[in-house]
Protein backbone atom coordinates (compact mmCIF):
# COMPACT_ATOMS: atom_id res chain seq x y z
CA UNK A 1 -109.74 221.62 101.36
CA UNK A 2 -112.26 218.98 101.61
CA UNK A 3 -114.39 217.49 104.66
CA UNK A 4 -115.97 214.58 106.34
CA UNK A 5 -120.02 214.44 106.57
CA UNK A 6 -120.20 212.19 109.45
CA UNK A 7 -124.00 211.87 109.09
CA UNK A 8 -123.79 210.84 105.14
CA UNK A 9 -120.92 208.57 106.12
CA UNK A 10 -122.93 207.05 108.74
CA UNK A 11 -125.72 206.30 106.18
CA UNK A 12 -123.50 204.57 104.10
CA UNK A 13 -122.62 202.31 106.36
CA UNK A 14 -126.20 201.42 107.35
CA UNK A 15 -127.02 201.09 104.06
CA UNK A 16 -124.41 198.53 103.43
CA UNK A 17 -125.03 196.63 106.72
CA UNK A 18 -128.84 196.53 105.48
CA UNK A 19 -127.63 194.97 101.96
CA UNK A 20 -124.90 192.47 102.99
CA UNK A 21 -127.60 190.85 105.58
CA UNK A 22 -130.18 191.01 102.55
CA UNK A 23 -127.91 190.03 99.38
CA UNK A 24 -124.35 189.28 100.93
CA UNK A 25 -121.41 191.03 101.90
CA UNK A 26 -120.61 191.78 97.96
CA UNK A 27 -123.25 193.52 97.76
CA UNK A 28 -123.04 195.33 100.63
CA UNK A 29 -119.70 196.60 99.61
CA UNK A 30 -120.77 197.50 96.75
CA UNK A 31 -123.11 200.08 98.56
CA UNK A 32 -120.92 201.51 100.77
CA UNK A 33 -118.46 201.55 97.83
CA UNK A 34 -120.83 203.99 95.77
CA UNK A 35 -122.04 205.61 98.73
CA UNK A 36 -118.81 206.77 100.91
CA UNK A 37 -117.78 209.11 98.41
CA UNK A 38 -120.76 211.30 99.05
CA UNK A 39 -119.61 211.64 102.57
CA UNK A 40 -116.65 213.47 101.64
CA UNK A 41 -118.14 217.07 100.51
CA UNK A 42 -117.07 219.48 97.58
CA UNK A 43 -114.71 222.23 98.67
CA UNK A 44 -117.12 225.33 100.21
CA UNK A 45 -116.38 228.11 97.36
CA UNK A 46 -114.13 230.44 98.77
CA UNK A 47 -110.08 230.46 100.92
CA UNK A 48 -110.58 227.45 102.52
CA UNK A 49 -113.14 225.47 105.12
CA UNK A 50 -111.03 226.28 108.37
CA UNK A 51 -112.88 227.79 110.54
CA UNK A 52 -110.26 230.19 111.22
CA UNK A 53 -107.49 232.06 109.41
CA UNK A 54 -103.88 232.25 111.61
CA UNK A 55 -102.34 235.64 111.63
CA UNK A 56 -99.22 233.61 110.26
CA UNK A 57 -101.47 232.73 107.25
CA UNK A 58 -102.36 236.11 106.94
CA UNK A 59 -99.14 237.75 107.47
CA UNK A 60 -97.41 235.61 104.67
CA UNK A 61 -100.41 236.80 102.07
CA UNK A 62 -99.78 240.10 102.83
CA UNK A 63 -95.74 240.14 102.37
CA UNK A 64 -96.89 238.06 99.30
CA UNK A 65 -99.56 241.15 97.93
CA UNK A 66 -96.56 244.00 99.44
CA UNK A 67 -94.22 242.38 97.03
CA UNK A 68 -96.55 242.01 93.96
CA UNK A 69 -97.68 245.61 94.55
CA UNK A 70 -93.61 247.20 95.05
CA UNK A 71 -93.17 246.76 90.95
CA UNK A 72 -89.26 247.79 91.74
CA UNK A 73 -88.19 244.68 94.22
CA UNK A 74 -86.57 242.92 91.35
CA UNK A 75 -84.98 245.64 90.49
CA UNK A 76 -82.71 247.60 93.11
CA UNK A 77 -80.54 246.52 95.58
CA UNK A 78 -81.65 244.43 98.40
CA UNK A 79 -80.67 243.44 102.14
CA UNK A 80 -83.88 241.90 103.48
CA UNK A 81 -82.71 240.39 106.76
CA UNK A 82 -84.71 238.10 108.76
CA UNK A 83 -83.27 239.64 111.61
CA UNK A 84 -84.13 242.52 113.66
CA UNK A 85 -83.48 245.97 113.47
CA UNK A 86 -83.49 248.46 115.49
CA UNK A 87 -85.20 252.08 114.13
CA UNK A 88 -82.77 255.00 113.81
CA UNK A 89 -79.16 253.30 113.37
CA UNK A 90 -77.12 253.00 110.49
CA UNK A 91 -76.20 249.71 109.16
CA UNK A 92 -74.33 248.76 106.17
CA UNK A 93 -75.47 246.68 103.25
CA UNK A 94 -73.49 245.16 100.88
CA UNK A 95 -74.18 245.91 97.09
CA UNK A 96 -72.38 242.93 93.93
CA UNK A 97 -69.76 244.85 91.86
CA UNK A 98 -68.29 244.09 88.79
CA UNK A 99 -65.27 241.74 89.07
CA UNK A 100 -62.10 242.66 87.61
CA UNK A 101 -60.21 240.76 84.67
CA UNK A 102 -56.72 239.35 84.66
CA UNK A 103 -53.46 238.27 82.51
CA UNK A 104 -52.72 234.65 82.11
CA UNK A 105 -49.17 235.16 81.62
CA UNK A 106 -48.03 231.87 79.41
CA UNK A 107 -50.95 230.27 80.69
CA UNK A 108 -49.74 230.13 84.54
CA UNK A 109 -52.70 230.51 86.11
CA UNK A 110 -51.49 230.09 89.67
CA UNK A 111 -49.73 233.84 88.98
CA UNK A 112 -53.36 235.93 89.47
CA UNK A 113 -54.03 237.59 91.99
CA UNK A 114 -57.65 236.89 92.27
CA UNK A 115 -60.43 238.41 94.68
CA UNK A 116 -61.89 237.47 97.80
CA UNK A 117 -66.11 237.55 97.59
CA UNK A 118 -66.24 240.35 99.90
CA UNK A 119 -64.04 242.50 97.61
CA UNK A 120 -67.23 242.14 95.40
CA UNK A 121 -69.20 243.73 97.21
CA UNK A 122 -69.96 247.99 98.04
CA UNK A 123 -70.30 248.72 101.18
CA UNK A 124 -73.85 251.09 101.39
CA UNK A 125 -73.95 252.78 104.86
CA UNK A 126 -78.50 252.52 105.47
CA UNK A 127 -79.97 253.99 108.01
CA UNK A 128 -83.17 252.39 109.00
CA UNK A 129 -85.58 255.39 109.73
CA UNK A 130 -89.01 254.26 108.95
CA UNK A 131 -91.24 251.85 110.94
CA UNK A 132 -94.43 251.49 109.26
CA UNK A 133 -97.83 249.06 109.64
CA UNK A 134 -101.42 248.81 108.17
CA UNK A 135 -103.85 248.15 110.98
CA UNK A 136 -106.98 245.42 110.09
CA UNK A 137 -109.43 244.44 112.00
CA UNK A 138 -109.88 240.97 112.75
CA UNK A 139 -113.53 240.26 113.05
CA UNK A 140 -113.56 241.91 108.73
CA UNK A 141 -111.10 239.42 108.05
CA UNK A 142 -112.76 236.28 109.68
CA UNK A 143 -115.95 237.05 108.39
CA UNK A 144 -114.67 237.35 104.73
CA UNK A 145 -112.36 234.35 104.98
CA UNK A 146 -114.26 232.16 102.95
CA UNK A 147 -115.04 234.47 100.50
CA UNK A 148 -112.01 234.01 98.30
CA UNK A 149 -112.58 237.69 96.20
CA UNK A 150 -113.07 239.36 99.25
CA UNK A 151 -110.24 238.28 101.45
CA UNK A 152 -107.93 239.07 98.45
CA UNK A 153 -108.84 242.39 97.99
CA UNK A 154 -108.37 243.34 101.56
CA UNK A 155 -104.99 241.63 101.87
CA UNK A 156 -104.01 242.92 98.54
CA UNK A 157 -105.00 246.65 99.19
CA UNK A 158 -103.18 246.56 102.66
CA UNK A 159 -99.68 245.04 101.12
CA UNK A 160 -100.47 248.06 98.47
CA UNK A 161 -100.93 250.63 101.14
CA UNK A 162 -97.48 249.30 102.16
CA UNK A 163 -95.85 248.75 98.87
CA UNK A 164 -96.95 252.25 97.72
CA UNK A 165 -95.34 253.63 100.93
CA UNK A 166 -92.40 252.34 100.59
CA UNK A 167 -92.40 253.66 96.65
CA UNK A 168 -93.57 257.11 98.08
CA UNK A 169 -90.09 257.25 100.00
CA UNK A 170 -88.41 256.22 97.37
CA UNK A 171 -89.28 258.70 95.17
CA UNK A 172 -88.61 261.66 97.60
CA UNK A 173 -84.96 260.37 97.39
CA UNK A 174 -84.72 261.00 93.13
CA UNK A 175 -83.53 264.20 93.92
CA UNK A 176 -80.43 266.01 92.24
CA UNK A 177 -78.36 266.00 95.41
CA UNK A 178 -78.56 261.81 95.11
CA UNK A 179 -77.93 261.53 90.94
CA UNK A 180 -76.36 264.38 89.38
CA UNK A 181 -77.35 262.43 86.15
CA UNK A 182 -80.31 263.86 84.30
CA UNK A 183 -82.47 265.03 81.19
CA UNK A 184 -84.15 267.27 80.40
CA UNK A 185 -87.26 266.70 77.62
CA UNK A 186 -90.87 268.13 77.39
CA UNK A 187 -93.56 265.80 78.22
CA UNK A 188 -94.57 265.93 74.75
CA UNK A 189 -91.12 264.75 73.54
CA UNK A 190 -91.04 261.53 75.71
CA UNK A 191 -91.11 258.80 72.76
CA UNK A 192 -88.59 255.59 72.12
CA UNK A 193 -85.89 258.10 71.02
CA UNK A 194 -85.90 259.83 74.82
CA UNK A 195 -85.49 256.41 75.95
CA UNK A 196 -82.70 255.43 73.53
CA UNK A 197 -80.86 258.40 74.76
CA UNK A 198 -81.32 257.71 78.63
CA UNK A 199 -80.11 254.12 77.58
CA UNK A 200 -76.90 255.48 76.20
CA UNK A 201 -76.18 258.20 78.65
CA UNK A 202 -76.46 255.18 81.27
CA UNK A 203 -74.15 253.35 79.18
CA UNK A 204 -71.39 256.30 79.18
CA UNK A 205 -71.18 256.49 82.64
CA UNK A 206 -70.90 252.78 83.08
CA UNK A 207 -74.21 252.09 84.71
CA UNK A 208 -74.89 247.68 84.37
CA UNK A 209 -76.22 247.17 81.16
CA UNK A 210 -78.43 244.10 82.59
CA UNK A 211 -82.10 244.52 84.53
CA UNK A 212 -81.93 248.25 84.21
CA UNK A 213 -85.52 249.87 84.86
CA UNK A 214 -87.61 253.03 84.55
CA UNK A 215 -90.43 254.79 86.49
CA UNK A 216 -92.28 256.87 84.48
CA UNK A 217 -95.36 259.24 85.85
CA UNK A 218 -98.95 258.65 83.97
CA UNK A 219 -98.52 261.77 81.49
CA UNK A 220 -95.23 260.57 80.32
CA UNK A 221 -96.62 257.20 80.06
CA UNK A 222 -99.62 258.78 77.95
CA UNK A 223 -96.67 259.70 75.63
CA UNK A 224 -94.86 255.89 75.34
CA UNK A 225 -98.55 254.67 75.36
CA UNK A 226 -98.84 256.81 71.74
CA UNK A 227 -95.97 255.57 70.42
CA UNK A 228 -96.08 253.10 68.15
CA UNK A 229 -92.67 251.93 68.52
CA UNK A 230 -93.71 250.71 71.98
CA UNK A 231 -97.51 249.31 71.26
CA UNK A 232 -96.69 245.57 70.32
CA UNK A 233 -97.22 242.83 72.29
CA UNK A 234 -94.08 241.86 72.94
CA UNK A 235 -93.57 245.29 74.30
CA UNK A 236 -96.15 246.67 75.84
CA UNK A 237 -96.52 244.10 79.08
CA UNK A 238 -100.00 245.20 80.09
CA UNK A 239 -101.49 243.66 78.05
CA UNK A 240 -100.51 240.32 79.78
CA UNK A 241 -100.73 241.57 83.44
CA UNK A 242 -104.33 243.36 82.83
CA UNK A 243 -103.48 245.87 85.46
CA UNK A 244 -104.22 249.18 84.90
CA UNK A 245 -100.59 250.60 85.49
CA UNK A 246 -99.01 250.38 82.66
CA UNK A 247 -95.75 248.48 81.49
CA UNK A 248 -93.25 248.10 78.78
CA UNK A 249 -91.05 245.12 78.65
CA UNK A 250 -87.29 243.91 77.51
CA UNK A 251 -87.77 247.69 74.86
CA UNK A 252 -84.45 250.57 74.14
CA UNK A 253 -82.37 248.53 76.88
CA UNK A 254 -84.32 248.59 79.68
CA UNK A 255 -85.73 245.41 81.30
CA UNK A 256 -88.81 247.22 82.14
CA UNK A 257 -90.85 250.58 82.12
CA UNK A 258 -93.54 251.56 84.46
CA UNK A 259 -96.32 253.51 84.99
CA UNK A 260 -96.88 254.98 88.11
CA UNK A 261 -99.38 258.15 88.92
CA UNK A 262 -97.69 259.07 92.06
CA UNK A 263 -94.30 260.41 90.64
CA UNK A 264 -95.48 263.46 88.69
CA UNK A 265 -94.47 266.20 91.40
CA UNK A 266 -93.11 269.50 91.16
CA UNK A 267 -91.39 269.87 94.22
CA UNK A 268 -89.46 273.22 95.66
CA UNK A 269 -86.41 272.35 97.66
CA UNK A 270 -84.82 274.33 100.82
CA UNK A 271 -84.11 278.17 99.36
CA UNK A 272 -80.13 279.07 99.84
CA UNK A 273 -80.49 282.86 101.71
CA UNK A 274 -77.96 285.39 101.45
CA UNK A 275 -76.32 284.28 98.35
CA UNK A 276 -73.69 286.99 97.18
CA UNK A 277 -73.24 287.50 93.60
CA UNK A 278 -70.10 288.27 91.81
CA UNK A 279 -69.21 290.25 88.25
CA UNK A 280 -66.13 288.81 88.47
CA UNK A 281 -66.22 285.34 86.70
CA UNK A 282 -69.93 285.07 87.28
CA UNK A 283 -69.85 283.26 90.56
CA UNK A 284 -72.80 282.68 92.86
CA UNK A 285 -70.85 281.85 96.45
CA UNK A 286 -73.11 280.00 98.89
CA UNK A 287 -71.10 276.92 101.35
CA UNK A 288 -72.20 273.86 101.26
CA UNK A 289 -75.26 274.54 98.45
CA UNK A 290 -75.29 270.98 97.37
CA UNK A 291 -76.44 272.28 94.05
CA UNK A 292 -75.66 270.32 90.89
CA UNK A 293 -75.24 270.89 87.03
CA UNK A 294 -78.44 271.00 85.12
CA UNK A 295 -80.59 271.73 88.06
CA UNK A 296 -83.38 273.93 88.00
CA UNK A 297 -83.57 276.85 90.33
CA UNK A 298 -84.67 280.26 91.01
CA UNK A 299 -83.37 283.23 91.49
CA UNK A 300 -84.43 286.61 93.79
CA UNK A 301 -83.75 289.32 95.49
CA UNK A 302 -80.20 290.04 94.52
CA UNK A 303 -79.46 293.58 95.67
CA UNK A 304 -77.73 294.37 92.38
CA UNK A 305 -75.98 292.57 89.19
CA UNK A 306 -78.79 289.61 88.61
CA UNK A 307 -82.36 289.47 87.50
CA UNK A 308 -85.01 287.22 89.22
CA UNK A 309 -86.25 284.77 87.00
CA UNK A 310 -85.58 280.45 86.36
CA UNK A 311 -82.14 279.68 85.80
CA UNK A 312 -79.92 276.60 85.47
CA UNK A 313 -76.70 275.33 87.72
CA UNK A 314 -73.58 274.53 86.84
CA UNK A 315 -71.52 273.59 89.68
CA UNK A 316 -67.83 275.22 90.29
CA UNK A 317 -66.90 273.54 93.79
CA UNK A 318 -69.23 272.64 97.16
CA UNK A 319 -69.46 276.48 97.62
CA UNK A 320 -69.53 278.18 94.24
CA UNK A 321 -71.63 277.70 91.55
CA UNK A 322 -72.72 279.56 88.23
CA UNK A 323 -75.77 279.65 86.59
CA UNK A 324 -77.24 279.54 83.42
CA UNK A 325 -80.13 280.70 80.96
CA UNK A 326 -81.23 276.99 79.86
CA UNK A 327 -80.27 273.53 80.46
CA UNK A 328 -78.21 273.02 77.30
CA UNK A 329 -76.23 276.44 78.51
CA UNK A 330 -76.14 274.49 81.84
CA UNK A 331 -74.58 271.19 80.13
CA UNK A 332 -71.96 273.39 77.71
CA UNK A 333 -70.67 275.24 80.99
CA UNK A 334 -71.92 278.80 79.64
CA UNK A 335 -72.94 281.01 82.34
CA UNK A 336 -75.70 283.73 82.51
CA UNK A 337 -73.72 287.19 83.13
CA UNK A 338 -73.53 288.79 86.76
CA UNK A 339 -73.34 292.57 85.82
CA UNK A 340 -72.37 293.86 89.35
CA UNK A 341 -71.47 292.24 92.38
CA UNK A 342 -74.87 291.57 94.54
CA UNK A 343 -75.66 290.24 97.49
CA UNK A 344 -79.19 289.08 99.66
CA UNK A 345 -80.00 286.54 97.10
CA UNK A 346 -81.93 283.88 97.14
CA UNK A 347 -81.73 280.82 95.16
CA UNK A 348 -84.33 277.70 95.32
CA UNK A 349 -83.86 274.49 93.96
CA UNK A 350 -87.02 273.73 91.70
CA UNK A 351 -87.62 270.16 89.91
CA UNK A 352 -90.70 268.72 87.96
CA UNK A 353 -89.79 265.07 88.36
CA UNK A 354 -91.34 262.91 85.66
CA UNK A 355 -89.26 259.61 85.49
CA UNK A 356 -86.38 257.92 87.24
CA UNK A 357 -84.41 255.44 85.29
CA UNK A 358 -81.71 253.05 86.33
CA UNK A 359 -80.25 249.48 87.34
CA UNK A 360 -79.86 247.68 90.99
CA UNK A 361 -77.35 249.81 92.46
CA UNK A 362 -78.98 252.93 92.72
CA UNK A 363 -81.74 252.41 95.33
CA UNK A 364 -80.36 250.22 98.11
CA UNK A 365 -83.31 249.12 100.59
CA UNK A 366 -82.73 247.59 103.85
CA UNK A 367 -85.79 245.94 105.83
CA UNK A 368 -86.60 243.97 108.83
CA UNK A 369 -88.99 243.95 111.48
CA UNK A 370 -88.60 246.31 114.87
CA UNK A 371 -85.67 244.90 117.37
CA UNK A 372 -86.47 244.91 121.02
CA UNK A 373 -90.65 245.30 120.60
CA UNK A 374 -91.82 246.47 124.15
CA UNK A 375 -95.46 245.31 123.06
CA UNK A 376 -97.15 246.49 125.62
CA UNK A 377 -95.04 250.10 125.53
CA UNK A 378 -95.43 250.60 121.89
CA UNK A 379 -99.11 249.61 121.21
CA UNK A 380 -99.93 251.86 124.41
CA UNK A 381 -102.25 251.75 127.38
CA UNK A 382 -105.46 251.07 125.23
CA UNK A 383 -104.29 247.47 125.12
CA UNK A 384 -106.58 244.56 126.92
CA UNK A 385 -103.58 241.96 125.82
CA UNK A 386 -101.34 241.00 123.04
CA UNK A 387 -102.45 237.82 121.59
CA UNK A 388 -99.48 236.91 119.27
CA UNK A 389 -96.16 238.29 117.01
CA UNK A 390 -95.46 236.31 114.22
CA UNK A 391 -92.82 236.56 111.97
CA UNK A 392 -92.64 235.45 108.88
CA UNK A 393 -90.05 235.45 105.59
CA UNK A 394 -91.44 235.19 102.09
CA UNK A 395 -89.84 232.22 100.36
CA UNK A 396 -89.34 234.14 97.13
CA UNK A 397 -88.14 237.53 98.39
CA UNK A 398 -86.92 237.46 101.48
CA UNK A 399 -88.33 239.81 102.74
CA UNK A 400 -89.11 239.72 106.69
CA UNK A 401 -92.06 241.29 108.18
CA UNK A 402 -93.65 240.89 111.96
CA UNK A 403 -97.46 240.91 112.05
CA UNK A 404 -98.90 241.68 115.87
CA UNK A 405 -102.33 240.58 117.15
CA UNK A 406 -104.04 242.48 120.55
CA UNK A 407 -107.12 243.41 122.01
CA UNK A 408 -108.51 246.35 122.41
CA UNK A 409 -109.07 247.10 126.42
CA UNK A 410 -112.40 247.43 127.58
CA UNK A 411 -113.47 245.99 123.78
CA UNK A 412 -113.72 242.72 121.87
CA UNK A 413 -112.03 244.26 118.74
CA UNK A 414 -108.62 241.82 117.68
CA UNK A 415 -106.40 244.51 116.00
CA UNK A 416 -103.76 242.64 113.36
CA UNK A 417 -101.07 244.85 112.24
CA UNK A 418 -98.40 243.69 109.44
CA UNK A 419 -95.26 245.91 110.32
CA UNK A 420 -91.58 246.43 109.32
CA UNK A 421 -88.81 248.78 109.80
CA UNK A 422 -86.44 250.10 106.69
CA UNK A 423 -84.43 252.26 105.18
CA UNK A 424 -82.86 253.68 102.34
CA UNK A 425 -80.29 254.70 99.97
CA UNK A 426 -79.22 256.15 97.02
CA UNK A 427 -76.88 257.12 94.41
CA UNK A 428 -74.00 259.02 95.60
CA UNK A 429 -74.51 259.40 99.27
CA UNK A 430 -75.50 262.38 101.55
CA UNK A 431 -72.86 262.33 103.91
CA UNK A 432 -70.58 265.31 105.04
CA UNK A 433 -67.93 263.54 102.86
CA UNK A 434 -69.75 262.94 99.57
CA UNK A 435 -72.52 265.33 99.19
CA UNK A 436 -72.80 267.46 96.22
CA UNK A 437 -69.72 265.19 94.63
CA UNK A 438 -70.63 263.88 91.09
CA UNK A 439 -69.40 259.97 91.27
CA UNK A 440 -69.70 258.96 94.92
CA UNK A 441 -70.67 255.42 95.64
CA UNK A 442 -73.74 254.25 92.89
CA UNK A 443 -74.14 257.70 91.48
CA UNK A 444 -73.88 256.75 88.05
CA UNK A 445 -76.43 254.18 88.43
CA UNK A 446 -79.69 256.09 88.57
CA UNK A 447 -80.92 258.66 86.13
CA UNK A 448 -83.53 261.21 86.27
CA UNK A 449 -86.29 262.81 84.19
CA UNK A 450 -87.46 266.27 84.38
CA UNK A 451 -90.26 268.22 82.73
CA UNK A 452 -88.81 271.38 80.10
């Protein structure tokens, strides 16, 4: 953005007045000719000249940095509404299908049957459950606004603190009750082949072969990183972003891989009590265990008939279950002997998550920005006055977020805080209905990694 010096511009036009009485009015335009342009000054280095920065402006730089910093946006399904939603209730968002194929009987095309848009579409039952914000202060962002670095780093690191929230949630939900679909490799094994096989195992359950992704932690990525399968440049998309997360591009079917720290976790899920054991087919019996095939657990305190040690499911029904001395026992349905019938046990589920790989329909996330906002109420009695609520949609996203500006009571401090509410879902869902069930809803569509 450029300014006028009214002082310089003043000048010229002195100057010219001075030469068109001396030399003639040529010449005196051709002084102020050579001269105006001075008036108008080089751009101060930096944002821009305004001598302030809107909270609008602000806002839409931060959605901006939130959706540069979420790397999976492009990649799972989205319903970003622009309007409001209110915290707590279930909505339900509407995920593309596959459209079906018909006969042209003797070329009479008026005989199909055909399908109405909404047929095309899964219904996802969401329920928005998080409301979360970054708070800034506004005096640190006016007094870095023309400092171009600066202001970008702030902005960007709040839409990160944001982005990696949201990611943070995500994760937790890569669990086996939400994908029953899985492998199994040691960190050490996780080359191209492990991702050829996750590719085809995708492909067998009829996952969309298009803009399928994968979220790798950093010690798997250490692994890819090695292989030289993966290290050219048409691969290995780092190398053009120059960001130190790593990322492999358009490589064994995927559209891309990532890198990101946070997923490594070995997690311990809510232990099943007073699991009874029976010799007779070699049936665990605990209702509603939500326990699946191939996952990891542990087993105690069985008064008689089973050892304590790391074992492997295999699920019978929503109440039984066997279990096994390895994951390939696990996978070929051959179950770990119950010598007696015991009872008292305890079983806990037990993953070391290392990757999550899939396509668009099995994260669904929902967003918007708070219904009803009680300003005053929800920002609390420490508040002088609220000054503004924006709301503003990214024009590439859609995503909607609400930014709020107050003052501090009793203080001069202007608080800005970029919020939204969302929620999400995945795979098969958790209902009453559904949970435990291989195959419900967009199970197929996500699969996970774990650690031997």
């Amino acid at each position: 953005m450029k300014h006028t010096s009214p002082l310089i511009l003043a000048v010229a036009v002195l100057a010219a007045l001075i030469v068109t009485a001396a030399y003639g009015w040529l010449a005196g335009l051709a002084v102020f000719a050579v001269m105006s342009p001075m008036a108008v000054l080089r751009p101060i280095p930096g944002r821009c000249n305004a001598p302030t920065l809107t909270a609008a402006e602000i806002l839409m730089d931060v959605i901006d940095a939130f959706t540069k910093k979420l790397p999976l946006i492009p990649y799972i399904g989205r319903d970003f509404r622009p309007t409001t939603l209110k915290l707590n209730q279930t909505y339900t968002a509407h995920v593309p299908s596959v459209p079906s194929v018909e006969d042209v009987s003797s070329g009479d095309y008026s005989a199909m049957t055909g399908q109405n848009a909404r047929d095309l579409l899964t219904d996802v039952p969401v329920t928005v459950n998080k409301h979360k914000g970054t708070k800034l202060k506004w005096s640190h962002i006016n007094a870095i606004k023309d400092n171009k670095i600066e202001y970008d780093k702030v902005i960007a690191l709040a839409g990160y603190a944001m982005a990696k929230q949201v990611v943070s949630d995500m994760i937790a939900g890569f669990s086996p009750v939400n994908f029953s679909q899985q492998s199994l490799y040691a960190v050490a094994d996780s080359d191209a082949d492990m991702l050829d096989n996750i590719c085809g195992d995708l492909n067998l359950v009829g996952a969309i072969p298009n803009g399928r992704f994968g979220l790798v932690n950093t010690t798997v990525a250490n692994v890819l990183a090695a292989d030289s399968r993966l290290t050219s440049a048409d691969y290995a998309g780092q190398r053009v972003r120059g960001e130190g997360y790593r990322r492999w591009t358009d490589v064994n079917g995927f559209a891309e891989i990532m890198e990101y720290p946070d997923l490594s976790n070995t997690t311990s899920g809510t232990a099943l009590t007073s699991v009874t054991a029976a010799n007779s087919g070699d049936l665990f019996t605990k209702s509603n265990h939500n326990l699946v095939t191939g996952q990891t657990v542990t087993a105690a305190s069985f008064s008689a008939g089973f050892s304590d040690g790391t074992y492997y499911v295999i699920r019978v029904s929503s109440s039984t279950f066997q279990l096994a001395s390895s994951y390939a026992n696990a996978l070929a349905g051959t179950a770990a002997a119950v010598s007696a019938d015991g009872t008292g046990g305890v079983i806990t589920p037990t993953q070391t998550l290392t990757g999550f790989f899939g396509e668009a329909r099995a994260i669904t996330m929902l967003a918007g920005v708070p219904d009803g906002m009680d300003l005053a109420g929800q920002l609390g009695i420490n508040v002088n006055r609220v000054n503004s609520v924006d709301i503003i949609t990214h024009p590439e996203t859609g995503l909607t977020m609400a930014g709020i500006t107050w003052e501090d009571a009793g203080k001069l401090d202007v608080n800005f805080v970029p919020t939204l509410v969302y929620g999400l879902s995945f795979g098969r869902q958790t209902d009453a209905a559904a949970a435990g069930a291989p195959g419900q809803l967009m199970d197929y569509a996500g699969h996970r990694l774990v650690s031997a």
